[in-house]
Protein backbone atom coordinates (compact mmCIF):
# COMPACT_ATOMS: atom_id res chain seq x y z
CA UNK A 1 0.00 0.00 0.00
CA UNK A 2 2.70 2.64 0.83
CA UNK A 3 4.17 1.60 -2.47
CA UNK A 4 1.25 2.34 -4.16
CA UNK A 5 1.14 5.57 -2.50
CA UNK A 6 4.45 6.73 -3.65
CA UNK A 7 3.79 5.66 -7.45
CA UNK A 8 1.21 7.42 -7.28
CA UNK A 9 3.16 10.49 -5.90
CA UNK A 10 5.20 10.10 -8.72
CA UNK A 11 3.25 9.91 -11.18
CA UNK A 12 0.91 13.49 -10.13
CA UNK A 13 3.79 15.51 -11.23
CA UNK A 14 4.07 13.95 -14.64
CA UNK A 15 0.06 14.42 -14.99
CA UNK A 16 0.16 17.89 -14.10
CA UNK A 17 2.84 18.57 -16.75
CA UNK A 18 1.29 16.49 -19.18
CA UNK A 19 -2.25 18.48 -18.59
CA UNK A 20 -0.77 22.14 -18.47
CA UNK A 21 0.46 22.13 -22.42
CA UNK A 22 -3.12 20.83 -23.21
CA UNK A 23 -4.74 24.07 -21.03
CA UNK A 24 -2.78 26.43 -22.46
CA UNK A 25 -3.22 25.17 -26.12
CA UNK A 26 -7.11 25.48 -25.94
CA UNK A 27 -6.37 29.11 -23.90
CA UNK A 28 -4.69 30.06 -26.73
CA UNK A 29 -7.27 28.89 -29.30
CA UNK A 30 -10.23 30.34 -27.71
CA UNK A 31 -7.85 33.90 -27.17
CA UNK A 32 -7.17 33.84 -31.35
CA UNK A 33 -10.71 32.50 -32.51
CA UNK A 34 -11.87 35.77 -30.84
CA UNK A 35 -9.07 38.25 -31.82
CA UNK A 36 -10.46 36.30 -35.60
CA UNK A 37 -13.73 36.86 -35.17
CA UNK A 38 -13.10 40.99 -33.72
CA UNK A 39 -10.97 41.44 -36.72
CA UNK A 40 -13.58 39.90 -39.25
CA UNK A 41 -16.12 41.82 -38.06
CA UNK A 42 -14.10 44.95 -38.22
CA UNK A 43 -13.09 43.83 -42.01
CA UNK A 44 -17.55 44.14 -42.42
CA UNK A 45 -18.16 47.66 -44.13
CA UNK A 46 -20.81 49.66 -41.88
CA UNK A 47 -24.37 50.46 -43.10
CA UNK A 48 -24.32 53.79 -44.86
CA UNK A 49 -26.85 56.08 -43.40
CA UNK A 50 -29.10 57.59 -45.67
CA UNK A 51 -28.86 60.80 -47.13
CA UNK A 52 -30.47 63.83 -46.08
CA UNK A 53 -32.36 65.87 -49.57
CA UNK A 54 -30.93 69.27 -49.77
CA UNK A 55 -33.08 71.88 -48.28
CA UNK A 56 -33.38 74.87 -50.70
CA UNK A 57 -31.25 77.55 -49.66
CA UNK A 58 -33.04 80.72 -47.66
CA UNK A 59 -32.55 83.96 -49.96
CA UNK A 60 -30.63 86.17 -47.37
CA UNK A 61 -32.69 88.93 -45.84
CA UNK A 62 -31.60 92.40 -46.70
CA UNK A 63 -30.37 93.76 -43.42
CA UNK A 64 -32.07 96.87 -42.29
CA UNK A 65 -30.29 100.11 -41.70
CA UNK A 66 -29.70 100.81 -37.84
CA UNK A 67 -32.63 103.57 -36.82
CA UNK A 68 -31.26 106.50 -35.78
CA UNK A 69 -31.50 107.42 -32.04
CA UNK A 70 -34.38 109.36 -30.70
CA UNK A 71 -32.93 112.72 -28.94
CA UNK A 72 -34.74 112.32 -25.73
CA UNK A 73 -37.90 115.19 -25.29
CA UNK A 74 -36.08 118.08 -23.82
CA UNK A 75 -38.08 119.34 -20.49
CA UNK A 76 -40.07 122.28 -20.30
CA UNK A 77 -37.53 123.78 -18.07
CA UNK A 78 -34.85 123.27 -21.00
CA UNK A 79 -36.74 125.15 -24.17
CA UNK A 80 -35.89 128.79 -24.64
CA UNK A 81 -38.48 131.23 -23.97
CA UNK A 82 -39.56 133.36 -26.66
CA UNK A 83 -38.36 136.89 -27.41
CA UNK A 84 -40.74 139.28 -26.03
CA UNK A 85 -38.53 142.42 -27.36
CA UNK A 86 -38.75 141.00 -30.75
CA UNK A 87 -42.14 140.50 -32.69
CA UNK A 88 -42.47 137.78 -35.56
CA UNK A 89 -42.22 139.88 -38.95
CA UNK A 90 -44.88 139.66 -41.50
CA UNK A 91 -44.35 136.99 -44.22
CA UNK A 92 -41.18 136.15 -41.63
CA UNK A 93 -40.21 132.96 -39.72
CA UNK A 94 -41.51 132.42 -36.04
CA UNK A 95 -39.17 132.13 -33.27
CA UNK A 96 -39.28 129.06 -31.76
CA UNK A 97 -42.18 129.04 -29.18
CA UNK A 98 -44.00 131.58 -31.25
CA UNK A 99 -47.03 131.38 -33.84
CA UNK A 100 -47.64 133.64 -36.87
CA UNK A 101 -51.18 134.79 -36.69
CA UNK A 102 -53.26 132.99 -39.85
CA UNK A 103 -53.47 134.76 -42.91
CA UNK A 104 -57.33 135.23 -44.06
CA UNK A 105 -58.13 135.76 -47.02
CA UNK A 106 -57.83 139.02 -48.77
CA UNK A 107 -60.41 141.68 -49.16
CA UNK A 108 -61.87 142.12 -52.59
CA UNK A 109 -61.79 145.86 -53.89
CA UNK A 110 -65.50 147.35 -53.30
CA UNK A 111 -66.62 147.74 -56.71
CA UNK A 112 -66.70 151.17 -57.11
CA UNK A 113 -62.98 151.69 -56.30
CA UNK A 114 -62.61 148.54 -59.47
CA UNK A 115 -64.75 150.98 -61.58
CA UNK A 116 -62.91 154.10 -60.47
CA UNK A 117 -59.57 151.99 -61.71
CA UNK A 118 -61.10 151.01 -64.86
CA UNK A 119 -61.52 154.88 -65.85
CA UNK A 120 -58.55 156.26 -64.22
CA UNK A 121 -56.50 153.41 -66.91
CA UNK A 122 -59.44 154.07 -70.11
CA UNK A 123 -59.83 158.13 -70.31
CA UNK A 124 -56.40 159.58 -70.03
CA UNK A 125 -55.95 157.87 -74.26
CA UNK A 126 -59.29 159.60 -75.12
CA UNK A 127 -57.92 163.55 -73.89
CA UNK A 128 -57.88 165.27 -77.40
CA UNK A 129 -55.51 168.16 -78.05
CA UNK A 130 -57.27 170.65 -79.66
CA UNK A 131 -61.23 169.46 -78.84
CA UNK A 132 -62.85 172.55 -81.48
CA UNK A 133 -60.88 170.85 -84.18
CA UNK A 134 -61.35 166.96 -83.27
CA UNK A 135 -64.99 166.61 -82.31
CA UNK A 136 -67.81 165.87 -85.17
CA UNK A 137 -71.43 166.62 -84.41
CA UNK A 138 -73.61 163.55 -85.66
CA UNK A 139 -74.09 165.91 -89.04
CA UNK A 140 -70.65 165.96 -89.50
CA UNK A 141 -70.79 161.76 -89.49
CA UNK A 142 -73.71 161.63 -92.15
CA UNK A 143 -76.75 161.31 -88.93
CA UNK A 144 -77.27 158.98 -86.49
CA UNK A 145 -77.17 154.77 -87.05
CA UNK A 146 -77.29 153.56 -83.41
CA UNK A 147 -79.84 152.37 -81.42
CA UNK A 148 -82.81 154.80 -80.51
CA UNK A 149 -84.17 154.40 -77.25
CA UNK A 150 -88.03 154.73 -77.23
CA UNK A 151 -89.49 158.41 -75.57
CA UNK A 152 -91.38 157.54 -72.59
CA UNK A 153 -88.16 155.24 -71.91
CA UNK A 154 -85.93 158.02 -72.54
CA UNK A 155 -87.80 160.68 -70.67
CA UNK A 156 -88.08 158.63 -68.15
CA UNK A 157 -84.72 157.84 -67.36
CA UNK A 158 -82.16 160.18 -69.55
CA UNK A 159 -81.81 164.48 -69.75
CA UNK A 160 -80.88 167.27 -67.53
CA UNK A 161 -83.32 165.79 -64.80
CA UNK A 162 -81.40 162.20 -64.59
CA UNK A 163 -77.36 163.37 -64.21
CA UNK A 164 -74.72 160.76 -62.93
CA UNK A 165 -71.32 160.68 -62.16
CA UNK A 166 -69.70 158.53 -64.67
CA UNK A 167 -67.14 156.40 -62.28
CA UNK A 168 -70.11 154.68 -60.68
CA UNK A 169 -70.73 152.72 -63.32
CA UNK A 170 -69.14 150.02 -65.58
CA UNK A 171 -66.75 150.65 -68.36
CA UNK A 172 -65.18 148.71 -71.04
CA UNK A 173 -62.92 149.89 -74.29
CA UNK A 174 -63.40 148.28 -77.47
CA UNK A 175 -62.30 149.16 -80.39
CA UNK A 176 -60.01 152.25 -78.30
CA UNK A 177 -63.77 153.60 -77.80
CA UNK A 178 -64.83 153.95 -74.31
CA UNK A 179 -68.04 152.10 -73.75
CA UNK A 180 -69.82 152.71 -70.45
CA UNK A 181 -73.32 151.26 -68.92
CA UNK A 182 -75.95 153.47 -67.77
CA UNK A 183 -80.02 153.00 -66.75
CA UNK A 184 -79.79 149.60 -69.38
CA UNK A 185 -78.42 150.58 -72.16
CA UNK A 186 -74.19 150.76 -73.37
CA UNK A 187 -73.33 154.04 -74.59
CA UNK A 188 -70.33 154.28 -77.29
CA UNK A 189 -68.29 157.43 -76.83
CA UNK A 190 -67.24 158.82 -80.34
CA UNK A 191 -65.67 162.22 -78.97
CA UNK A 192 -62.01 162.76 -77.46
CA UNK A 193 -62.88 164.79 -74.29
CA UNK A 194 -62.12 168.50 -74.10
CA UNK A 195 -58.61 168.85 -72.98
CA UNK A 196 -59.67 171.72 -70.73
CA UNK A 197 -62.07 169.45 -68.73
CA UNK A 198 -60.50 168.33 -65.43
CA UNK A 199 -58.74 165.50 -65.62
CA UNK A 200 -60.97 163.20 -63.29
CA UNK A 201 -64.03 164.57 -64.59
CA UNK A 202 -65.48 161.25 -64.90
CA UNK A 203 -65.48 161.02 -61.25
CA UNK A 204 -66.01 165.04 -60.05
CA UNK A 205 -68.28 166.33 -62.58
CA UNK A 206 -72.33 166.18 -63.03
CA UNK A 207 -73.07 164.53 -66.75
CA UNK A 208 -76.43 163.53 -68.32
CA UNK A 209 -77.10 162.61 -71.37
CA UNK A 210 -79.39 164.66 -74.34
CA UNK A 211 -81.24 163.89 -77.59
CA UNK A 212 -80.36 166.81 -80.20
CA UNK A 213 -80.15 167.04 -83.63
CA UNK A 214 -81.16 163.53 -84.76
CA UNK A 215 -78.30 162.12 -82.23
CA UNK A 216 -77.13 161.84 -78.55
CA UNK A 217 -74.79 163.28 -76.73
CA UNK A 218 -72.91 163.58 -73.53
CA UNK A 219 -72.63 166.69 -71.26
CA UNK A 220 -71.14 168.07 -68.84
CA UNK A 221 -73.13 170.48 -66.63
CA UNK A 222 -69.74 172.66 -65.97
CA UNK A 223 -69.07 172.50 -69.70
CA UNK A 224 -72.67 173.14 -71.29
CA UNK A 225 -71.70 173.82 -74.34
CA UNK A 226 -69.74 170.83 -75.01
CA UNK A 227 -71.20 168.11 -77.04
CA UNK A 228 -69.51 165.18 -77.37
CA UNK A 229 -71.54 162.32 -79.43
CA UNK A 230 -72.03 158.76 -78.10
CA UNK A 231 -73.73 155.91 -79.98
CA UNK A 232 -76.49 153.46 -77.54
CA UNK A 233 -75.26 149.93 -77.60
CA UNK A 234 -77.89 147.15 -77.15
CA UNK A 235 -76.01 144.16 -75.85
């Protein structure tokens, strides 16, 4: 029995040898079927991911201009006062703080001082020179051709009893013949005036108008003897 015993003492050793070669061998197989299999699957290519479609580009927005700063309202304290010792000027700028009273509208000219104008600028061209020598009596023109107004219309409104001053009432030149209204009727003045009539008779002096001779005339009630002719207009 102790024989046994030590054989098989003797023997362990040899086993253990014998069996360590074999462990390490399949350690070493199982350590490169794995390093195999790590590198084969590192030799597989990766899935590709798929690819994104293009997004259309986003036109570039045009970049605004920086607003200018705001000066900050200035206090009541901080505005200058206005200028008592100096008045806005008509048609002027204000001072700051002031207002320029509003401009209404203009007055129109009363219309006698428009018809005074319109004989004042019409009768100084008609002022004869020598007046004897220039004026024609409706004879002297071959008789009358105008307009005759009837009697009781005439009598009625026209002779020594009806006189007017002549700037009171409308004028117009045609033809370089003054033509002036009176009690409905235009009357056509052929005559230059006298030269030594004042020269805003039309306005000073007391004229009527008379029927003689197949014609009319004007007169003036300073001048009596003066005749000058004048036509009636119907218009």
């Amino acid at each position: 029995m102790l024989s046994i015993g030590l054989i098989n003492l003797g023997i362990l050793p040899l086993l253990l040898e014998a069996m360590t070669p074999a462990y390490a061998q399949h350690d070493q197989r199982e350590q490169d079927s794995r390093r195999q299999a790590q590198e084969a699957k590192a030799k597989q290519p990766r899935p590709s991911r798929p690819e994104r479609p293009e997004q259309p580009q986003r036109e570039a927005r045009p970049q605004r201009e920086p607003r200018p700063e705001r000066a900050p309202p200035r206090k009541l304290q901080d505005r200058p006062e206005p200028r008592a010792d100096r008045p806005p000027t008509p048609g002027g700028r204000a001072e700051q703080g002031q207002r320029l009273p509003a401009e209404g509208p203009r007055p129109r000219p009363h219309p006698l001082q428009r018809r005074e104008s319109q004989h004042q600028s019409a009768w100084p061209a008609r002022r004869a020179r020598d007046w004897k020598a220039e004026h024609r009596t409706w004879q002297d023109r071959g008789g009358y051709r105008g307009y005759r107004i009837p009697d009781h219309r005439f009598h009625g409104s026209f002779g020594p009893s009806h006189g007017f001053r002549m700037s009171r009432f409308p004028l117009i030149v045609i033809g370089g013949f003054p033509r002036f209204q009176f009690n409905g009727f235009w009357f056509s003045v052929m005559d230059p005036w006298p030269e030594y009539w004042s020269e805003t008779w039309y306005g000073d002096d007391d004229l009527y108008i008379e029927y003689w001779d197949g014609g009319y005339y004007l007169l003036n009630r300073r001048h009596a003897m003066d005749r000058i002719a004048i036509t009636v207009m119907v218009r």
